[in-house]
Protein backbone atom coordinates (compact mmCIF):
# COMPACT_ATOMS: atom_id res chain seq x y z
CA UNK A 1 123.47 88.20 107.51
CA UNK A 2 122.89 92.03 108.10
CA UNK A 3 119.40 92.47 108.89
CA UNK A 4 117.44 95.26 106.45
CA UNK A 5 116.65 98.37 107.79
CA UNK A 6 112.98 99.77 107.72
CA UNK A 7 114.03 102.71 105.47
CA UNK A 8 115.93 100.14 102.94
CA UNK A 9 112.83 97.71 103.08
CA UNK A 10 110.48 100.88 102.04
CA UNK A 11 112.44 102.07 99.63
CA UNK A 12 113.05 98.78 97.79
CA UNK A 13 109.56 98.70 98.08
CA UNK A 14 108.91 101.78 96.91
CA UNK A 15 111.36 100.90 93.32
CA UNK A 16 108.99 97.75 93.01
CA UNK A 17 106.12 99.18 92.83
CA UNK A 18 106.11 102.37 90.72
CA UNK A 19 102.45 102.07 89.96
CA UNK A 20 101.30 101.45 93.93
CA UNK A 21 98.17 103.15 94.74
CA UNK A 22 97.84 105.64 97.23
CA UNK A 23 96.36 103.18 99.93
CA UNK A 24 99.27 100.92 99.27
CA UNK A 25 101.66 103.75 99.73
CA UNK A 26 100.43 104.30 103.11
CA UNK A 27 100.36 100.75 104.17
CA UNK A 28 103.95 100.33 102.79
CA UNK A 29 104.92 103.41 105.19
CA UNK A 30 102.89 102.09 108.04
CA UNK A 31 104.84 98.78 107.96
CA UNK A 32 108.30 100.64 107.99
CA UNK A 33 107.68 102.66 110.87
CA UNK A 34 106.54 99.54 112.56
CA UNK A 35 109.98 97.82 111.62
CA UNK A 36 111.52 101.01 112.19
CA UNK A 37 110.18 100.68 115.92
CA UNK A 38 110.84 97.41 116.35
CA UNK A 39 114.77 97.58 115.03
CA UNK A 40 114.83 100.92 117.68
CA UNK A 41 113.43 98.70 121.12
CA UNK A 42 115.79 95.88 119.88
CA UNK A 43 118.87 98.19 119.41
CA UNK A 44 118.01 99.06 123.06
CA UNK A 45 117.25 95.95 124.42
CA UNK A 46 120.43 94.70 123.17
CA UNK A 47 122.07 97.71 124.74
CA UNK A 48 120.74 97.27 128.38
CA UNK A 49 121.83 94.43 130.20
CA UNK A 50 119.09 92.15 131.96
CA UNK A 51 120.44 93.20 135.45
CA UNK A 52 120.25 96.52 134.30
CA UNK A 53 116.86 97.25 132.72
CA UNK A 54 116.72 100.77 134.25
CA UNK A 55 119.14 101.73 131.50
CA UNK A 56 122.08 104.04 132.50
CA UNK A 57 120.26 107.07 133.44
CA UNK A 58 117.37 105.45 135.49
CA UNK A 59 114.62 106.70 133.33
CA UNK A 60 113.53 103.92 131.26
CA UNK A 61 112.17 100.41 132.76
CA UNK A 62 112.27 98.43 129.25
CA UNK A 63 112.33 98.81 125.69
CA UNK A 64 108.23 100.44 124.85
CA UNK A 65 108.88 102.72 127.31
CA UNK A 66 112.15 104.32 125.52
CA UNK A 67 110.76 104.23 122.24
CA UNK A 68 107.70 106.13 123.60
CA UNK A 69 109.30 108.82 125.58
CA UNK A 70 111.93 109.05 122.81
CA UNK A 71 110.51 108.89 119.76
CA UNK A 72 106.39 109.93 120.27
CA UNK A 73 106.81 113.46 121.27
């Protein structure tokens, strides 16, 4: 089974509840960029063999590190 993206899971969300408050909005968003972050380190974990955690290039040591240096600039 193809596992749902975080931008599918919000947006379903988002079509079932038309009448969400603002709080729940934010929560809603909060969770998807924490599955969004999660499905991004295990894309790269799966990428990056175990006797090769340095990743290709050398600059990453695991899978927080590339998400940080990648994605929180």
């Amino acid at each position: 089974m193809e596992q749902e993206s975080a931008i599918d899971w919000f947006f379903l969300w988002f079509i079932d509840n038309p009448k969400g408050t603002h709080e729940e909005y934010l929560e809603a968003y909060d969770k998807a960029k924490a599955m969004e972050k999660e499905q991004i380190k295990d894309a790269y974990e799966n990428g990056v063999s175990d006797e090769n955690e340095s990743n290709l290039s050398g600059l990453f040591t695991n899978a927080e590190q590339y998400y940080n240096e990648t994605y929180n600039k």
